[in-house]
PDB file of N, CA and C in Angstrom:
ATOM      1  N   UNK A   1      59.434  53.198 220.754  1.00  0.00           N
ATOM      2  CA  UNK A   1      59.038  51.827 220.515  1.00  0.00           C
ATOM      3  C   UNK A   1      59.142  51.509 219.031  1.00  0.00           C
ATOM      4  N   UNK A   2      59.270  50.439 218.948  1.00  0.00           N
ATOM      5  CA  UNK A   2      59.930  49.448 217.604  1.00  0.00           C
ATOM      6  C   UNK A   2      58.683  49.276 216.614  1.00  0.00           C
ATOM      7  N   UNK A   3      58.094  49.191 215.642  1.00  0.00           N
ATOM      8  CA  UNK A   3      57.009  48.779 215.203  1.00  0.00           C
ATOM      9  C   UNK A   3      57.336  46.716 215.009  1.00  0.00           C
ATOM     10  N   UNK A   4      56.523  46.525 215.881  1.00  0.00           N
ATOM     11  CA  UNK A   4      56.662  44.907 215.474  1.00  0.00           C
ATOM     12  C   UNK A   4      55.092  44.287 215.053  1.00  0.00           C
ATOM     13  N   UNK A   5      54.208  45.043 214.511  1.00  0.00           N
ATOM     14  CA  UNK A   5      52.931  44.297 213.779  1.00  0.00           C
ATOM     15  C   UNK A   5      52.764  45.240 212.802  1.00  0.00           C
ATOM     16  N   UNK A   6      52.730  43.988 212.140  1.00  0.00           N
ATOM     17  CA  UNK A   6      52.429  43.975 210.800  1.00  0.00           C
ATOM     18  C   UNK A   6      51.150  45.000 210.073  1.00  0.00           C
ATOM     19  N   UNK A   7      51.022  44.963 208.966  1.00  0.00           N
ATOM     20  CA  UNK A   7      49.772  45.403 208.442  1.00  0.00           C
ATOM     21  C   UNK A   7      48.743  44.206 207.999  1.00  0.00           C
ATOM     22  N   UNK A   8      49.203  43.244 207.986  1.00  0.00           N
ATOM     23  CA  UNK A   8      48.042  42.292 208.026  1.00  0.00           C
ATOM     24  C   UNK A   8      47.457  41.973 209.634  1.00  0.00           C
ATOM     25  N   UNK A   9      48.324  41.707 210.303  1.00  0.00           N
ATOM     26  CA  UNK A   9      48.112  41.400 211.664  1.00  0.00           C
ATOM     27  C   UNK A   9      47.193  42.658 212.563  1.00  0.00           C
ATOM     28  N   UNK A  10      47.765  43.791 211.985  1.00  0.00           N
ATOM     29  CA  UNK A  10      46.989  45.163 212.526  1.00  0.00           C
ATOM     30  C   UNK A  10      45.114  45.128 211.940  1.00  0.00           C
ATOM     31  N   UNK A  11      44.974  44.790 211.190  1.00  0.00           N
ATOM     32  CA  UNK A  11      43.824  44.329 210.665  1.00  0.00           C
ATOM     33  C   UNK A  11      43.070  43.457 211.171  1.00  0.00           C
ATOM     34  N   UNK A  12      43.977  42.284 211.848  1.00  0.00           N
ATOM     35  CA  UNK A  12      43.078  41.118 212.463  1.00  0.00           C
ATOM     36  C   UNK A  12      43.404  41.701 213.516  1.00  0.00           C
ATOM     37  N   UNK A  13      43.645  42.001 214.418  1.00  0.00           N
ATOM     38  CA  UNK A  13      43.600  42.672 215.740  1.00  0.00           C
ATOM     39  C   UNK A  13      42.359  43.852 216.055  1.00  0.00           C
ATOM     40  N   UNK A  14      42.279  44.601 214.527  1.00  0.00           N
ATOM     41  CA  UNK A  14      40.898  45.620 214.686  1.00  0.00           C
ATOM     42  C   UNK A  14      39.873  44.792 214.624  1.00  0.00           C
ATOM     43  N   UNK A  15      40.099  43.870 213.795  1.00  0.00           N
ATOM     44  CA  UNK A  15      38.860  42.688 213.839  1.00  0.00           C
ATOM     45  C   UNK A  15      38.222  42.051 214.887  1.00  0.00           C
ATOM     46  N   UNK A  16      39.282  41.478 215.749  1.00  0.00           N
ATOM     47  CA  UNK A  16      38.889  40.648 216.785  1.00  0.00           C
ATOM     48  C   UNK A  16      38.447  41.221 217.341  1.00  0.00           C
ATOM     49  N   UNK A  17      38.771  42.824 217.953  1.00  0.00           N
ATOM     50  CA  UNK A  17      38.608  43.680 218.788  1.00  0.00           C
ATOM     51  C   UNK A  17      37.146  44.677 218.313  1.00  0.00           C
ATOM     52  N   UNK A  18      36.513  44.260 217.089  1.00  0.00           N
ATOM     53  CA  UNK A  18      35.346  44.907 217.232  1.00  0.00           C
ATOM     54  C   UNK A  18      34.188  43.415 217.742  1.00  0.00           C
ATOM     55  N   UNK A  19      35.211  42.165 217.083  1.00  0.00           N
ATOM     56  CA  UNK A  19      33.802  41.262 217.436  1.00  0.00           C
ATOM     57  C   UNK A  19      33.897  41.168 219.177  1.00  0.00           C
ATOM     58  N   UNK A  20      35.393  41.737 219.798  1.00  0.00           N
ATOM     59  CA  UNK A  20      35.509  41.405 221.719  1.00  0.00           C
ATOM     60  C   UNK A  20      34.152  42.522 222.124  1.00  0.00           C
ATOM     61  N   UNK A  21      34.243  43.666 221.106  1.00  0.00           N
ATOM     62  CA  UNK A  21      33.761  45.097 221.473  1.00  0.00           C
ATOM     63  C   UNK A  21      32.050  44.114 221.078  1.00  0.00           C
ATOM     64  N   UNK A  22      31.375  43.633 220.157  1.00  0.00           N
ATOM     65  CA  UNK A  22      30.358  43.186 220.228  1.00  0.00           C
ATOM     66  C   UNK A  22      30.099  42.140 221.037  1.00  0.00           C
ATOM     67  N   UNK A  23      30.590  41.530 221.656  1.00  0.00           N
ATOM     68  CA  UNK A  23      30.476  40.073 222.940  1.00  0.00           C
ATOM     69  C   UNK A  23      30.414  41.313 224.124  1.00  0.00           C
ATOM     70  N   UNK A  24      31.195  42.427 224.195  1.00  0.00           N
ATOM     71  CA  UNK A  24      31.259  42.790 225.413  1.00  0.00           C
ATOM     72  C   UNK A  24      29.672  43.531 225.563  1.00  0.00           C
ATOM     73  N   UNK A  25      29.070  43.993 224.354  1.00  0.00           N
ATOM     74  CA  UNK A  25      27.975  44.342 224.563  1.00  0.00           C
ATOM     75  C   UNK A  25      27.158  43.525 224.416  1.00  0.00           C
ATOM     76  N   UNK A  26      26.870  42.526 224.148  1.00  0.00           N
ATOM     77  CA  UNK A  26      25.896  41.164 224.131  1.00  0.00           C
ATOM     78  C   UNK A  26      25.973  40.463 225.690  1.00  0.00           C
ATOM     79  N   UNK A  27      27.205  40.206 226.496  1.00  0.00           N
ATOM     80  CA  UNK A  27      27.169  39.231 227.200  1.00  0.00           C
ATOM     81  C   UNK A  27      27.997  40.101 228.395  1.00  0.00           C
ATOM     82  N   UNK A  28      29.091  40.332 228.099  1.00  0.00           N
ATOM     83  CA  UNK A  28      29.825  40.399 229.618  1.00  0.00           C
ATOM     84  C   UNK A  28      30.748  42.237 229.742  1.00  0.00           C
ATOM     85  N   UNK A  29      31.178  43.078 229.957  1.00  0.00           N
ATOM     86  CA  UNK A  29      31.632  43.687 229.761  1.00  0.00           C
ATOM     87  C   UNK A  29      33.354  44.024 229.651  1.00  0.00           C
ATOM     88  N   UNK A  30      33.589  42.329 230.630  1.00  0.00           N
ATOM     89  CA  UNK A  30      35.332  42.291 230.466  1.00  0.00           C
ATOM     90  C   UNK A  30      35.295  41.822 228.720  1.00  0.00           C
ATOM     91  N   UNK A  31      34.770  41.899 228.298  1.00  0.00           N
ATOM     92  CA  UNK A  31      35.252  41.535 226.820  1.00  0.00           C
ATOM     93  C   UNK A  31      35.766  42.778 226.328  1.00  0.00           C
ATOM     94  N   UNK A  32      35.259  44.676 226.768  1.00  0.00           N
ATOM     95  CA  UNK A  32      36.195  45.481 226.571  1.00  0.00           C
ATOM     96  C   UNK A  32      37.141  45.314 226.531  1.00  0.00           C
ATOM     97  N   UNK A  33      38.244  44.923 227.573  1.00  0.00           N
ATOM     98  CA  UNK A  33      39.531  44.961 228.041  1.00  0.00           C
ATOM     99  C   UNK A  33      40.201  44.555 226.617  1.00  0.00           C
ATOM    100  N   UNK A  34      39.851  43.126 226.189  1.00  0.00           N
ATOM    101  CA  UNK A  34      40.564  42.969 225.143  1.00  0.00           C
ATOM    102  C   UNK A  34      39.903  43.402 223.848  1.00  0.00           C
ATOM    103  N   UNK A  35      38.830  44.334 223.619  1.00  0.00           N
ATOM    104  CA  UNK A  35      38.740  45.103 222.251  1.00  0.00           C
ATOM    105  C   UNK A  35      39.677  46.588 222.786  1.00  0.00           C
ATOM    106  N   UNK A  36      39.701  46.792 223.778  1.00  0.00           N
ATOM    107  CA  UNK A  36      41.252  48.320 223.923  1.00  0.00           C
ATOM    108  C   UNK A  36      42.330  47.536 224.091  1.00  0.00           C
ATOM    109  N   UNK A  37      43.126  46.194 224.455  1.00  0.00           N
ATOM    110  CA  UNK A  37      44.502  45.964 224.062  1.00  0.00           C
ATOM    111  C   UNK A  37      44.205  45.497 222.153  1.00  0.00           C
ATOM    112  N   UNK A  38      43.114  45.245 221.980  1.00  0.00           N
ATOM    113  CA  UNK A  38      43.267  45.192 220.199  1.00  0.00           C
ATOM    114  C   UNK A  38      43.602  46.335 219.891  1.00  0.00           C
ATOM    115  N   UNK A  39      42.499  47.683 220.019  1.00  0.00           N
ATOM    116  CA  UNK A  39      42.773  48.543 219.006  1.00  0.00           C
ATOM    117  C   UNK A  39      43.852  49.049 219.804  1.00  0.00           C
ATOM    118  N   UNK A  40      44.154  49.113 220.952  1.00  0.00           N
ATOM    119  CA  UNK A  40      45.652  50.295 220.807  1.00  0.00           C
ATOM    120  C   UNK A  40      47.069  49.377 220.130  1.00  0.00           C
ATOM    121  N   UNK A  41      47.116  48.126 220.714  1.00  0.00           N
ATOM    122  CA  UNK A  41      48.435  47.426 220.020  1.00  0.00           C
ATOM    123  C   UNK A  41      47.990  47.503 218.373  1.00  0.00           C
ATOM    124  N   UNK A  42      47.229  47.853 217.711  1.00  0.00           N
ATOM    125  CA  UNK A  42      46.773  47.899 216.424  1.00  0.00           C
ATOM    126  C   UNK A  42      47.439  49.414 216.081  1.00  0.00           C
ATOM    127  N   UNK A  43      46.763  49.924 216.843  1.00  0.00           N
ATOM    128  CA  UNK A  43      47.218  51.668 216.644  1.00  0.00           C
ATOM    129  C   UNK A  43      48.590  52.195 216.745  1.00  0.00           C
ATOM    130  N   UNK A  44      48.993  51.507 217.614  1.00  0.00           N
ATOM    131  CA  UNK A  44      50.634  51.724 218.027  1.00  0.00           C
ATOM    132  C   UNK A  44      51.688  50.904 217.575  1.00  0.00           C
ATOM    133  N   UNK A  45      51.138  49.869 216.378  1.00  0.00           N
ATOM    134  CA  UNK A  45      51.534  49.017 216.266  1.00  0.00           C
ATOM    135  C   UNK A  45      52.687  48.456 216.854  1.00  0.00           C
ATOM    136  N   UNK A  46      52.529  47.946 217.861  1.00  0.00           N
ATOM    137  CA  UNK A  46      53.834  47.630 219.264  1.00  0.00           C
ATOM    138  C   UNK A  46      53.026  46.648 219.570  1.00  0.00           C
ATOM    139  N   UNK A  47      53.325  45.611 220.067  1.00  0.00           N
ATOM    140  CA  UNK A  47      52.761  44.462 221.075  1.00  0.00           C
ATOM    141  C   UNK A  47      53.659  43.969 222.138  1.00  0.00           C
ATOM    142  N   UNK A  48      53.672  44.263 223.195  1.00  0.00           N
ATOM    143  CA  UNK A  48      54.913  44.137 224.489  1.00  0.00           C
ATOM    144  C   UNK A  48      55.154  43.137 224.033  1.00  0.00           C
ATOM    145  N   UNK A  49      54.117  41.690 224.272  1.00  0.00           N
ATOM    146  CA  UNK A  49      53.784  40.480 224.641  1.00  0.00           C
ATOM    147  C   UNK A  49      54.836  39.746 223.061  1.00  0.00           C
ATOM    148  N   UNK A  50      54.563  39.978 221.956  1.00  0.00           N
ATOM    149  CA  UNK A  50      55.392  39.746 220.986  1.00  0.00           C
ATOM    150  C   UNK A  50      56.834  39.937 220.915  1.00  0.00           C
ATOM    151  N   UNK A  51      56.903  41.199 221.605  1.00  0.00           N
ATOM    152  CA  UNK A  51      58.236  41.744 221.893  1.00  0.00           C
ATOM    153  C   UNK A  51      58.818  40.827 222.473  1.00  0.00           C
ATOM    154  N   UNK A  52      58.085  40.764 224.020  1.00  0.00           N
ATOM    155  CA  UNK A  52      59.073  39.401 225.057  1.00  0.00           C
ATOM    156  C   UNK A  52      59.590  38.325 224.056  1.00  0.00           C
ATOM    157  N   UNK A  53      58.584  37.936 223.401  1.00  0.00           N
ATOM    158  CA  UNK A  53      58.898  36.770 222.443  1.00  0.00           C
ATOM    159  C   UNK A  53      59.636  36.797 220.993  1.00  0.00           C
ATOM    160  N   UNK A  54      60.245  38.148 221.022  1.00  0.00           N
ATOM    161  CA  UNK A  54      60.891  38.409 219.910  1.00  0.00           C
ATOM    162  C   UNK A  54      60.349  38.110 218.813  1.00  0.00           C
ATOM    163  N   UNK A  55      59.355  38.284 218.176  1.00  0.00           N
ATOM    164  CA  UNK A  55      58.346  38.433 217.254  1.00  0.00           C
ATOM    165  C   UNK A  55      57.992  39.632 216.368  1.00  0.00           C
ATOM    166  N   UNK A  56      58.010  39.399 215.463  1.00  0.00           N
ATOM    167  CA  UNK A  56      58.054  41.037 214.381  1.00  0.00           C
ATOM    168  C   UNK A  56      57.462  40.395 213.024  1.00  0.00           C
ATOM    169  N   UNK A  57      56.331  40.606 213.300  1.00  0.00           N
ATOM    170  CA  UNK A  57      55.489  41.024 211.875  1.00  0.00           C
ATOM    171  C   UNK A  57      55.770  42.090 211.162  1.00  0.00           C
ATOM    172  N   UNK A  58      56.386  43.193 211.546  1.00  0.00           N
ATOM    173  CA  UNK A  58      56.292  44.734 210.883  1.00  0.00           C
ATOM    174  C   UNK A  58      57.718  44.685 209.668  1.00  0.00           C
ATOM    175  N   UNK A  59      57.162  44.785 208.571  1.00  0.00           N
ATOM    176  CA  UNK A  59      58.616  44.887 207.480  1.00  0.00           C
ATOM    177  C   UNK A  59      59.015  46.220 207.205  1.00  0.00           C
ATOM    178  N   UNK A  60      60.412  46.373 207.449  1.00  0.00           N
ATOM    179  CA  UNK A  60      60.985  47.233 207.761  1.00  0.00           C
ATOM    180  C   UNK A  60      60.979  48.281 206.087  1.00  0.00           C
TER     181      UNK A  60
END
């Protein structure tokens, strides 16, 4: 796999995904789902969904 996110974008993705990871413990627990597609598309920096859309944050 291709790296297509960025290092800024990898950052806001750990972000969102700790405040999904704090909603999921305040309120509902599907808010997991999207703090693990944050941190792994963060980690792996790959995002399918960008891909389809031909999208590349990542500088080569």
């Amino acid at each position: 796999m291709e790296c297509n996110v960025g290092k800024t974008e990898q950052v806001v993705r750990v972000i969102i995904a700790l405040v999904a990871a704090w909603l999921g413990y305040k309120y509902s627990a599907w808010w997991y789902v999207l703090t693990a597609v944050g941190i792994l598309t963060a980690a792996m920096r790959f995002c399918p969904l960008t891909h389809l859309l031909g999208i590349n944050t990542c500088k080569n």
